[in-house]
C-alpha atoms as a PDB file:
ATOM      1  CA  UNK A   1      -9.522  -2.929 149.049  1.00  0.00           C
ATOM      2  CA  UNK A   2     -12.488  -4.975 148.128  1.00  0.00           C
ATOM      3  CA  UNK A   3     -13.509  -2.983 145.274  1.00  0.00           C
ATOM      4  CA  UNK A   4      -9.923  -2.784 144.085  1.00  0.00           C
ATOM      5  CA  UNK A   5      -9.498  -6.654 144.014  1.00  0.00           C
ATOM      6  CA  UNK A   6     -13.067  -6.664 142.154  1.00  0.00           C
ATOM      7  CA  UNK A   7     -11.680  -4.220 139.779  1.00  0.00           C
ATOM      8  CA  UNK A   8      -8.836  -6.187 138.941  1.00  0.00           C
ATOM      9  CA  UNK A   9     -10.483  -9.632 137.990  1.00  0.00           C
ATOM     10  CA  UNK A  10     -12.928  -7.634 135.544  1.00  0.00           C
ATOM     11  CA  UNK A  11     -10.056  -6.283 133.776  1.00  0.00           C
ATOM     12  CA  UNK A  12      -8.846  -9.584 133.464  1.00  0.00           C
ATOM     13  CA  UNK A  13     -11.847 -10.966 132.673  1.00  0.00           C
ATOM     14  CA  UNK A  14     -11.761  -7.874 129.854  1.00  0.00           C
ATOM     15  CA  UNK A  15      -8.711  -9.438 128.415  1.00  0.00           C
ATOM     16  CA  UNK A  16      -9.406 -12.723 128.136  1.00  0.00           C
ATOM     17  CA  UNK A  17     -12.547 -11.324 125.747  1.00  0.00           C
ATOM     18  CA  UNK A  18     -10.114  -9.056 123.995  1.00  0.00           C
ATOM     19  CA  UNK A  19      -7.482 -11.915 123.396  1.00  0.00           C
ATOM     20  CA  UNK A  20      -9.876 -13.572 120.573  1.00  0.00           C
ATOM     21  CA  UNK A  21     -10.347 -10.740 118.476  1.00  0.00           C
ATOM     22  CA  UNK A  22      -6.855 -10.241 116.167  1.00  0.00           C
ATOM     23  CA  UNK A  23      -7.498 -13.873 115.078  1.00  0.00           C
ATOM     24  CA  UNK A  24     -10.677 -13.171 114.585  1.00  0.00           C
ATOM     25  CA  UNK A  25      -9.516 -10.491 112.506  1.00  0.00           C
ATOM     26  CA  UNK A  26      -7.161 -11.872 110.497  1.00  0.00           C
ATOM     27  CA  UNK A  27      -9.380 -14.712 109.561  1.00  0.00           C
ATOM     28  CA  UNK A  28     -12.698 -12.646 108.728  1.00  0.00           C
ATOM     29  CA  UNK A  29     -11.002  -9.833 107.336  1.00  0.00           C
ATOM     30  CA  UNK A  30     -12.222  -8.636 103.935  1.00  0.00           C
ATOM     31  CA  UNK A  31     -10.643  -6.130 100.915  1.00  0.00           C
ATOM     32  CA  UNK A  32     -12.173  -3.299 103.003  1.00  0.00           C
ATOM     33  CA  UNK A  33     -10.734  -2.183 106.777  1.00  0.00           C
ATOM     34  CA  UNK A  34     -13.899  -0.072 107.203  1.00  0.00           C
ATOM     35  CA  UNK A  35     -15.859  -3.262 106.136  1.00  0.00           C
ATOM     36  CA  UNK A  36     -13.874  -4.545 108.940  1.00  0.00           C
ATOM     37  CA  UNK A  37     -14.584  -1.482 111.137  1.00  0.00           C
ATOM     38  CA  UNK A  38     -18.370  -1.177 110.776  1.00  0.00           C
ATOM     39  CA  UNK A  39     -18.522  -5.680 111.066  1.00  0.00           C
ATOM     40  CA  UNK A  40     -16.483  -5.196 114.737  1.00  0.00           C
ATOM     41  CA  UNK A  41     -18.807  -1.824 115.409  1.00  0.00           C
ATOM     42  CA  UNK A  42     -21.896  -3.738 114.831  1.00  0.00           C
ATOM     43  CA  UNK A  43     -21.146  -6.281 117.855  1.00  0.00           C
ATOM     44  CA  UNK A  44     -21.025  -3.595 120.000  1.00  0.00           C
ATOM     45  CA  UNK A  45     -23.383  -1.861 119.073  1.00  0.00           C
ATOM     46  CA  UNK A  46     -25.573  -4.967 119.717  1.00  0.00           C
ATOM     47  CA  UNK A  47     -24.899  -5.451 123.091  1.00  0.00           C
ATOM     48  CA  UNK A  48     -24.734  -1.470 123.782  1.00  0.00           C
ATOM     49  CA  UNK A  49     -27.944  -0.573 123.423  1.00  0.00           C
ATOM     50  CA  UNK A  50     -29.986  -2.378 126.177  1.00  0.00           C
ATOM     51  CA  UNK A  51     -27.925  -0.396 128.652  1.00  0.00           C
ATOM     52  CA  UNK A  52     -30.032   2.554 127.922  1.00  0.00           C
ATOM     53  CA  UNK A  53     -32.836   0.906 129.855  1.00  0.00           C
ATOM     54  CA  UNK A  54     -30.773   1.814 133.356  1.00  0.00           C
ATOM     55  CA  UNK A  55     -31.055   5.459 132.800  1.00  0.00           C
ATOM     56  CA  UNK A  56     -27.530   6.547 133.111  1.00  0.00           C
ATOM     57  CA  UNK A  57     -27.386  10.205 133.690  1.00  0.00           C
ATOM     58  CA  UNK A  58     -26.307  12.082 130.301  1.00  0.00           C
ATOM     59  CA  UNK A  59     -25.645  15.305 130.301  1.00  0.00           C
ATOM     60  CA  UNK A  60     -23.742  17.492 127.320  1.00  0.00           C
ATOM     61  CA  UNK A  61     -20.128  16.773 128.929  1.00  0.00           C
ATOM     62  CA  UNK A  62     -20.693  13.100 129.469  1.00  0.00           C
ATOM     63  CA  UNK A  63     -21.385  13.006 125.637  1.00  0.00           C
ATOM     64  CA  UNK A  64     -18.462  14.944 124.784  1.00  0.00           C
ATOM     65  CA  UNK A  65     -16.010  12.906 126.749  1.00  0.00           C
ATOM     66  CA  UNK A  66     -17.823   9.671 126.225  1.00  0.00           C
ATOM     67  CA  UNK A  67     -17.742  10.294 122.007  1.00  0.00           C
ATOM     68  CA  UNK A  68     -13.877  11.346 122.297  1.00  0.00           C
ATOM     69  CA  UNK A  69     -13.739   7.684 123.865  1.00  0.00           C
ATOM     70  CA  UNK A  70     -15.272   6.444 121.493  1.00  0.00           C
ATOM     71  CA  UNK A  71     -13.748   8.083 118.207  1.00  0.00           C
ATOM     72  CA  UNK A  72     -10.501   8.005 119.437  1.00  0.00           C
ATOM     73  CA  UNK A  73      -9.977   4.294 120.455  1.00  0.00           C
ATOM     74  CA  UNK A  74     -12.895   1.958 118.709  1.00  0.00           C
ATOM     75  CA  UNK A  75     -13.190   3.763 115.900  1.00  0.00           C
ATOM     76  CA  UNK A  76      -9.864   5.486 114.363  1.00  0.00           C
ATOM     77  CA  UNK A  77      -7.572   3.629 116.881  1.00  0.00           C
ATOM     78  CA  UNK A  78      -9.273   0.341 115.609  1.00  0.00           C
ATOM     79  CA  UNK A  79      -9.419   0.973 112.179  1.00  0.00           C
ATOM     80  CA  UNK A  80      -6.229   1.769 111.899  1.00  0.00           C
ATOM     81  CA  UNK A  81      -4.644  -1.423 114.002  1.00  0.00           C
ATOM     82  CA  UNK A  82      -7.020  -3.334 111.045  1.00  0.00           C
ATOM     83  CA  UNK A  83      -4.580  -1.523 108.826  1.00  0.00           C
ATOM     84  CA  UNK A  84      -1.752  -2.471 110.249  1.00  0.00           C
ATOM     85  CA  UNK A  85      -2.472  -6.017 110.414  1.00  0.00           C
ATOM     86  CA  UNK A  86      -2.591  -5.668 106.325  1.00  0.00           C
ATOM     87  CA  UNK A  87       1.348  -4.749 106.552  1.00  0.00           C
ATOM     88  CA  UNK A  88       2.665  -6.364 109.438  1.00  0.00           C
ATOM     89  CA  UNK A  89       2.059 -10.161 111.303  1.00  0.00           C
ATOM     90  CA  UNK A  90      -0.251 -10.334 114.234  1.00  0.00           C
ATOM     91  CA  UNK A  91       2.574 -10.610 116.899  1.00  0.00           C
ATOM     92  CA  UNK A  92       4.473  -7.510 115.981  1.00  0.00           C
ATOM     93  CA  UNK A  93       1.359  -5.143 114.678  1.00  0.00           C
ATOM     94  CA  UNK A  94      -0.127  -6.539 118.325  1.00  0.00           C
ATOM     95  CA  UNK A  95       3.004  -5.767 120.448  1.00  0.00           C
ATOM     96  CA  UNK A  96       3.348  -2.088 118.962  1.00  0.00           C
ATOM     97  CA  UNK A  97      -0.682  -1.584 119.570  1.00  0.00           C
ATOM     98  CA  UNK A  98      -0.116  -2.348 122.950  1.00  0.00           C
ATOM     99  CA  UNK A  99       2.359   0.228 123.611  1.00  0.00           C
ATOM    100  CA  UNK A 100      -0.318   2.570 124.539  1.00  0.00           C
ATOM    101  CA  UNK A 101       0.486   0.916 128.626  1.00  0.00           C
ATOM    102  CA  UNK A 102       3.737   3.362 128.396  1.00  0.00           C
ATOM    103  CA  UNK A 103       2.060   6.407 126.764  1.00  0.00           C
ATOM    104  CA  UNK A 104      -0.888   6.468 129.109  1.00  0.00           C
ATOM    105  CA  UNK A 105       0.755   7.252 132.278  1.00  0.00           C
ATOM    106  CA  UNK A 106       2.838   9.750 130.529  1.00  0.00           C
ATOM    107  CA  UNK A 107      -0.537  11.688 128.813  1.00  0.00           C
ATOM    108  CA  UNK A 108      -1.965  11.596 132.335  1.00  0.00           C
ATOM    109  CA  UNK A 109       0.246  13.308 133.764  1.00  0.00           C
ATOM    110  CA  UNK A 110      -2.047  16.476 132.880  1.00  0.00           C
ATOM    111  CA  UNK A 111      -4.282  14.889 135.542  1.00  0.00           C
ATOM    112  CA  UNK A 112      -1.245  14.461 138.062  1.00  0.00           C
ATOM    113  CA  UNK A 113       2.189  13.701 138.274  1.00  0.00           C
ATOM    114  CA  UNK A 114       1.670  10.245 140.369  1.00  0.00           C
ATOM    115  CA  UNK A 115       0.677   8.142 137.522  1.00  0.00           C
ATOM    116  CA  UNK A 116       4.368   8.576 135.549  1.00  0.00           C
ATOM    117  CA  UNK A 117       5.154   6.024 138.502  1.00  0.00           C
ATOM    118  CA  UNK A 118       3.357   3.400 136.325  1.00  0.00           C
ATOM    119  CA  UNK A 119       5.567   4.175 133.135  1.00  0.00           C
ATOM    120  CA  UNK A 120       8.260   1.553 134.209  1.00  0.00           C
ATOM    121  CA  UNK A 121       6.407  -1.745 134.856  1.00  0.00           C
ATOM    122  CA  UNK A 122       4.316  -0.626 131.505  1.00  0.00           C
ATOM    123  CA  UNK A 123       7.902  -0.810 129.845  1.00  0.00           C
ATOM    124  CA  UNK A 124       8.513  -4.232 131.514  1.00  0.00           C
ATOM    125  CA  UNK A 125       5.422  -5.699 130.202  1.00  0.00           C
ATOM    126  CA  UNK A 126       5.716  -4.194 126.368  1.00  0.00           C
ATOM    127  CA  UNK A 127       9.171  -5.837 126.680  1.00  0.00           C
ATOM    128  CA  UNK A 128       7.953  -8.858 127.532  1.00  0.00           C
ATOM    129  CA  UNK A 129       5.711  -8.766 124.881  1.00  0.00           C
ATOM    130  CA  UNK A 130       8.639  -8.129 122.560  1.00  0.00           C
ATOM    131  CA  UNK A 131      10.028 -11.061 123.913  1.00  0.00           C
ATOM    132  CA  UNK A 132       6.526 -13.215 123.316  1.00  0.00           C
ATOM    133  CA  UNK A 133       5.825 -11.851 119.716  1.00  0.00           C
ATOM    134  CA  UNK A 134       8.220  -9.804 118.691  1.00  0.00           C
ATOM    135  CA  UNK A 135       9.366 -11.887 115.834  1.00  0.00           C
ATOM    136  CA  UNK A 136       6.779 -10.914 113.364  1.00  0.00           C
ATOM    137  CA  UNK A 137       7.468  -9.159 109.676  1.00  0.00           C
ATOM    138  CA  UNK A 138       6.129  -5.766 108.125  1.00  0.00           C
ATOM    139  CA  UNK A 139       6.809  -2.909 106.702  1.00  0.00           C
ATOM    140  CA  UNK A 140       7.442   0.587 107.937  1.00  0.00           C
ATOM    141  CA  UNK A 141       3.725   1.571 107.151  1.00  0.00           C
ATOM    142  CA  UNK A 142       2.620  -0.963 109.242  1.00  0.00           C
ATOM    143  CA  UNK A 143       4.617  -0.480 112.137  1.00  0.00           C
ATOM    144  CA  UNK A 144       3.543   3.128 111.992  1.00  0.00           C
ATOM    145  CA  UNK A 145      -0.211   2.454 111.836  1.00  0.00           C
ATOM    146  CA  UNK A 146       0.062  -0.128 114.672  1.00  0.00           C
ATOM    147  CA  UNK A 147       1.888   2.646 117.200  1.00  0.00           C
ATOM    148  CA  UNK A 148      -1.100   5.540 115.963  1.00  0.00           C
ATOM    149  CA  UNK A 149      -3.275   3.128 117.142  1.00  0.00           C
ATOM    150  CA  UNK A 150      -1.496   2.901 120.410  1.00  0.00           C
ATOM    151  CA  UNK A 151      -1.180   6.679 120.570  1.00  0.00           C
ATOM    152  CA  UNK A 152      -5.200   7.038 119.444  1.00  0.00           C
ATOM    153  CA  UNK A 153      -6.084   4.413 122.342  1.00  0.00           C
ATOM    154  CA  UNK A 154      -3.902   5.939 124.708  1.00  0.00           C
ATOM    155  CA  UNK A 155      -6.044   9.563 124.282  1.00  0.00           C
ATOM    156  CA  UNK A 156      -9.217   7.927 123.911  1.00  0.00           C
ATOM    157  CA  UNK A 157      -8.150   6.433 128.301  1.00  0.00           C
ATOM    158  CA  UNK A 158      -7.594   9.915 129.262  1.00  0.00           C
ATOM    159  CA  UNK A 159     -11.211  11.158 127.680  1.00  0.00           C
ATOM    160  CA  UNK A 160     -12.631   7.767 129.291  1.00  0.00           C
ATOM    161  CA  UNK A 161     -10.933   9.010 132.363  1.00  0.00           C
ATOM    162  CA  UNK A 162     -12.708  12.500 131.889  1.00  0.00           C
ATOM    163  CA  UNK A 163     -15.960  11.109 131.113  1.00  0.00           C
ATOM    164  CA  UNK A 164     -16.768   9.481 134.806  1.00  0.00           C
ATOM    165  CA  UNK A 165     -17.084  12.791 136.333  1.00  0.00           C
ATOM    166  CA  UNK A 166     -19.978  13.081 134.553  1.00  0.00           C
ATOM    167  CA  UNK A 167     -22.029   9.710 134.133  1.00  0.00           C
ATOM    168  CA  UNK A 168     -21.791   6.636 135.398  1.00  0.00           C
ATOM    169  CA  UNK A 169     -20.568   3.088 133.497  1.00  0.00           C
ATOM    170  CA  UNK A 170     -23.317   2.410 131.713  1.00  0.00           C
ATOM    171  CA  UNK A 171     -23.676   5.640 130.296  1.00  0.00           C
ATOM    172  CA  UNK A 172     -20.447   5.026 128.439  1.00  0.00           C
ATOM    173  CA  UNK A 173     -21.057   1.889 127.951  1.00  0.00           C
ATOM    174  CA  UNK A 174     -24.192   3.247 125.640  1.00  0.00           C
ATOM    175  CA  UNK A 175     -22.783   6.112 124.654  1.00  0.00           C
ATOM    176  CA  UNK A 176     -19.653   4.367 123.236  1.00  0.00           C
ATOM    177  CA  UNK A 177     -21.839   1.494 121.866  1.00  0.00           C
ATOM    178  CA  UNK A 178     -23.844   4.367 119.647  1.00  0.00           C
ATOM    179  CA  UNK A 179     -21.131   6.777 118.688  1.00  0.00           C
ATOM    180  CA  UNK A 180     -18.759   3.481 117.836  1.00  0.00           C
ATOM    181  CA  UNK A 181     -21.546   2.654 115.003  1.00  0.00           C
ATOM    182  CA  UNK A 182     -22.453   5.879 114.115  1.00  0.00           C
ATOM    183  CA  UNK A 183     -18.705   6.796 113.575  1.00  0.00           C
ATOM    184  CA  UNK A 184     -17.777   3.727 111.602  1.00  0.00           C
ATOM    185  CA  UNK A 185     -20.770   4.030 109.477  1.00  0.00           C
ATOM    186  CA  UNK A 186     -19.818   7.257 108.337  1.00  0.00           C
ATOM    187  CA  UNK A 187     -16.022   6.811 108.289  1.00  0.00           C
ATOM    188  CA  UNK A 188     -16.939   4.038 105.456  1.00  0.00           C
ATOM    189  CA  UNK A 189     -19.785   6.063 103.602  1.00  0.00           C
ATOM    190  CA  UNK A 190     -17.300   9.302 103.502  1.00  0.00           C
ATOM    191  CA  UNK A 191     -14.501   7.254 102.274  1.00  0.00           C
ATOM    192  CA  UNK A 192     -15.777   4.341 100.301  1.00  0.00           C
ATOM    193  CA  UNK A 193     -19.863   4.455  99.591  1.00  0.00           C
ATOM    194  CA  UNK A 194     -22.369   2.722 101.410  1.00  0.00           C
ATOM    195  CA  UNK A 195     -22.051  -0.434 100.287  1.00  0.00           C
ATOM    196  CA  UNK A 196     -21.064  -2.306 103.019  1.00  0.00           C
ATOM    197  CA  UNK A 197     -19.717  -5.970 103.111  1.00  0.00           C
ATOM    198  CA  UNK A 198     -20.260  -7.114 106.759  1.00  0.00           C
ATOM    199  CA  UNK A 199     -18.029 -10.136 107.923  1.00  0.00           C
ATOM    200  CA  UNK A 200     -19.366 -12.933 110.594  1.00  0.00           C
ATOM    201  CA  UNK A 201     -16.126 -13.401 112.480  1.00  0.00           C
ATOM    202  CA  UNK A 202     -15.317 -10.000 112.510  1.00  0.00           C
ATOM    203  CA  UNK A 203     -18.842  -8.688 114.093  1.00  0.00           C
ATOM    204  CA  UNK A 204     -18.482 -12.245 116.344  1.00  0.00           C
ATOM    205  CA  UNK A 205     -14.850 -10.189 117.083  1.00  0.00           C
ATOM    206  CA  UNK A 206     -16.717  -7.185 118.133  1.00  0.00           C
ATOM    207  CA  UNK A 207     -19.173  -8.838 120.089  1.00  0.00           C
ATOM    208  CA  UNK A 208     -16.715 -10.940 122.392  1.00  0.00           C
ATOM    209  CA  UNK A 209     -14.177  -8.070 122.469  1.00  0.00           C
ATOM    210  CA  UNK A 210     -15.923  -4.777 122.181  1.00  0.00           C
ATOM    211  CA  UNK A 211     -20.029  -5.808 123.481  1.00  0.00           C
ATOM    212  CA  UNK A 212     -18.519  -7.947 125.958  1.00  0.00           C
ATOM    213  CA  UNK A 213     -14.764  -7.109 126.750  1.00  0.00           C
ATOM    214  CA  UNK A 214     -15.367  -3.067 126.786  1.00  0.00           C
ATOM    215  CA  UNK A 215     -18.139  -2.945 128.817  1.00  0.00           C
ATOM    216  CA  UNK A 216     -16.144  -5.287 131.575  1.00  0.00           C
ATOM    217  CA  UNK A 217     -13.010  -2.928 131.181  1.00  0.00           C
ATOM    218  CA  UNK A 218     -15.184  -0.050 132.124  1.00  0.00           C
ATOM    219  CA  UNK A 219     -16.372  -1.413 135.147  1.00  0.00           C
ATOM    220  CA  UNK A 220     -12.275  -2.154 135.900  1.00  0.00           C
ATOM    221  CA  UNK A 221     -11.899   0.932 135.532  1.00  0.00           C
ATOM    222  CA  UNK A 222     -14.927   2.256 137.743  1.00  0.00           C
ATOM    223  CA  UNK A 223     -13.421  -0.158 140.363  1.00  0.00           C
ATOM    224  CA  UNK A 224      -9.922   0.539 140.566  1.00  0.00           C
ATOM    225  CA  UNK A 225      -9.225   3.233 138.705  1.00  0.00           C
ATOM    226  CA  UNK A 226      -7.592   3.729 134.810  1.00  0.00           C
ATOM    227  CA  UNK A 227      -3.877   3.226 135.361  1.00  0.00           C
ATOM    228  CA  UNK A 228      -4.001  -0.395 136.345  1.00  0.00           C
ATOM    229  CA  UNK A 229      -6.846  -1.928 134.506  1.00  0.00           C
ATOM    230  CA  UNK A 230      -5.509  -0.230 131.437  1.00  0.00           C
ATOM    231  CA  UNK A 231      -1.715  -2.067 132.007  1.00  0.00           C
ATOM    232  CA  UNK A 232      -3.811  -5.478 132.500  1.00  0.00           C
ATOM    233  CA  UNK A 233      -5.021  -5.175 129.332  1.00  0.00           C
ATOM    234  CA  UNK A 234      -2.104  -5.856 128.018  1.00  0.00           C
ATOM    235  CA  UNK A 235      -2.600  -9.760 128.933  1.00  0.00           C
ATOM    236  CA  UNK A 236      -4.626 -10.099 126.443  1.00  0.00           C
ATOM    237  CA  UNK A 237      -1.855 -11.070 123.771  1.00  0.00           C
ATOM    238  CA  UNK A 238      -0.261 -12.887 125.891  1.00  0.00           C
ATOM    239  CA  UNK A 239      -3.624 -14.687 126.531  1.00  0.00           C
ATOM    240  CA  UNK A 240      -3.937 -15.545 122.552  1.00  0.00           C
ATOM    241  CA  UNK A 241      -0.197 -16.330 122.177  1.00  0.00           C
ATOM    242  CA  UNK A 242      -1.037 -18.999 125.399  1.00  0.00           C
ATOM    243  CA  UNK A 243      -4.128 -20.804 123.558  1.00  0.00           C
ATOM    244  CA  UNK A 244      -1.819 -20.946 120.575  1.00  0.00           C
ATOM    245  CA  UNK A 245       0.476 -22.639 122.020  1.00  0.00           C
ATOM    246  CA  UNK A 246      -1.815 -24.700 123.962  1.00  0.00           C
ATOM    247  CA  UNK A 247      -3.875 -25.995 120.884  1.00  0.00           C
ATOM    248  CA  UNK A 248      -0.935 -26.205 118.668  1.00  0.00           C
ATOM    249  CA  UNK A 249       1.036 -28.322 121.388  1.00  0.00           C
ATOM    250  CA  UNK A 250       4.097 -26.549 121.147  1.00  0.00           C
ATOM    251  CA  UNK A 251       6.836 -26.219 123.195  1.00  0.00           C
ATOM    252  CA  UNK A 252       7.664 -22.658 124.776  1.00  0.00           C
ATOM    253  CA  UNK A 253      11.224 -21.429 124.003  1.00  0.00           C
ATOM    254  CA  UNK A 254      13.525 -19.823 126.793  1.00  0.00           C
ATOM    255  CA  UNK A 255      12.965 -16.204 124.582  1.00  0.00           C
ATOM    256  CA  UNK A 256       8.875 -17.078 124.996  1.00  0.00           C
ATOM    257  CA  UNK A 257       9.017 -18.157 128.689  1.00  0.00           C
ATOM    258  CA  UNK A 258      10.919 -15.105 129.842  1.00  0.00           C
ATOM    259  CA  UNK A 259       8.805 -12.862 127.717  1.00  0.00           C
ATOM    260  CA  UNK A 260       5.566 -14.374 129.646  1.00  0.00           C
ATOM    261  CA  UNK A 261       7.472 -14.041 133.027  1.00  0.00           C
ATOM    262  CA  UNK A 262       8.734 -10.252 132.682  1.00  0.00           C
ATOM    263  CA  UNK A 263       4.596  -9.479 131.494  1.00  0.00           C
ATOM    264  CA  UNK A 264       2.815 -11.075 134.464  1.00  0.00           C
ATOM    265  CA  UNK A 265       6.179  -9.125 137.108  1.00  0.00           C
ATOM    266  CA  UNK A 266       5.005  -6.018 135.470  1.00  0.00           C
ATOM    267  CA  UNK A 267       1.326  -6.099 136.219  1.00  0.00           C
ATOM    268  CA  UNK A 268       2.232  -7.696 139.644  1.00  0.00           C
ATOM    269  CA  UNK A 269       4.230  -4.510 139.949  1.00  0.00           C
ATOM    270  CA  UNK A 270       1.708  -2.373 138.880  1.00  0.00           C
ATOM    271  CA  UNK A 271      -1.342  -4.080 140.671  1.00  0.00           C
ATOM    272  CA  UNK A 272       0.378  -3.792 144.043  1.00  0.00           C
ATOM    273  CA  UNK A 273       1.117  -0.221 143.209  1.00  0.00           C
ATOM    274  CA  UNK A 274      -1.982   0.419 142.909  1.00  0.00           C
ATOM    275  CA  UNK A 275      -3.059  -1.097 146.049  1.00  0.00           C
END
């Protein structure tokens, strides 16, 4: 029970890190989304590397599954949400990104049928975000780049799921520090040169989000499993649309207050589920 409750404040801890980064984004961005990519890659990278010095145990499978992390989610699943945010507003790009809570207990039901029990309070709290955000603009393109980078997140869980049977967290931590740079690096070299315009607020994005935040979200995870950490996540908008508000001094509306209140009955649902 102990180590459950422990789990659950470092995946909130996780999104409160992850709830700076789209601004942080949208404000650093440059011409380039794999500018973007390798700047956000480079903060993890950063804090990554030091882990090696705990000797996780890595063996050929714990690279396998620790890589398909970190392909499928950091690198492509990123770089395309950066996309996204080109064609559609924060809000909505972030409320269809986060629609990976719904497809994850679905893909893992190849692991076992008992986490499609979690697919209902992950619809309450996408709705919810709907009802938070879900005023945005954008095109079709967008909209279809921001749910591929749900769908590449929610793949890259299931491989992070796979990849504890064979190290431990810091292991992945490493392993997904190193494979997130090494990907992005060649994802922009392959597709654009090697010139490479870094920006400051989108490698301080990376290091809050993804040298801080990811490295907290797999301990969640270590603690109390992948199904509920992963739907806790999805506080993190909510998070950045609350300091929004907060700074900007602005009233909520009844839509906004009921969005906020059907996203924290969801996680309460799904935290006492997993109890």
């Amino acid at each position: 029970m102990i180590t459950y409750i422990v789990g659950i404040i470092l995946a909130l801890a996780a999104s409160l890190t992850w709830a700076v980064s789209p601004i942080l984004y949208r404000v650093g961005a440059t011409e380039s989304s794999l500018d973007d990519l390798v700047s956000n890659s480079l903060g993890a990278f950063v804090l990554a590397i030091p882990f090696i010095l705990l000797r996780p145990p890595l063996n050929s499978n714990a690279w396998l599954y620790g890589s398909l992390f970190a392909v499928l989610g950091p690198v492509f699943g990123t770089y395309v949400f950066l996309v996204s945010l080109r064609y559609a507003d924060v809000g909505i790009a972030n409320v269809i990104s986060y629609s990976y809570v719904v497809m994850l207990p679905i893909i893992m039901l190849v692991v076992s049928p008992k986490y499609l029990m979690y697919a209902w309070p992950a619809a309450l709290i996408v709705l919810g975000l709907y009802l938070i955000m879900g005023s945005g603009r954008g095109t079709p393109y967008g909209y279809f780049m921001a749910l591929l980078s749900a769908l590449l997140y929610a793949f890259s869980f299931l491989a992070l799921y796979r990849a504890y049977d064979y190290t431990n967290p810091w292991g992945i931590i490493f392993i997904r520090g190193l494979i997130l740079m090494i990907g992005s690096l060649l994802l922009k070299t392959v597709i654009e040169g090697v010139r490479i315009r870094l920006s400051g607020k989108v490698f301080l994005a990376g290091l809050i989000s993804y040298g801080i935040g990811g490295p907290l979200y797999i301990l969640s995870v270590d603690y109390a499993g992948i199904a509920v950490p992963t739907l806790i996540t999805a506080l993190s908008p909510v998070i950045t649309e609350t300091l929004a508000v907060t700074r900007l001094k602005e009233s909520l509306n009844k839509r906004t207050l009921m969005g906020f209140i059907i996203v924290i009955i969801g996680i309460m649902i799904a935290s006492l589920m997993g109890i």
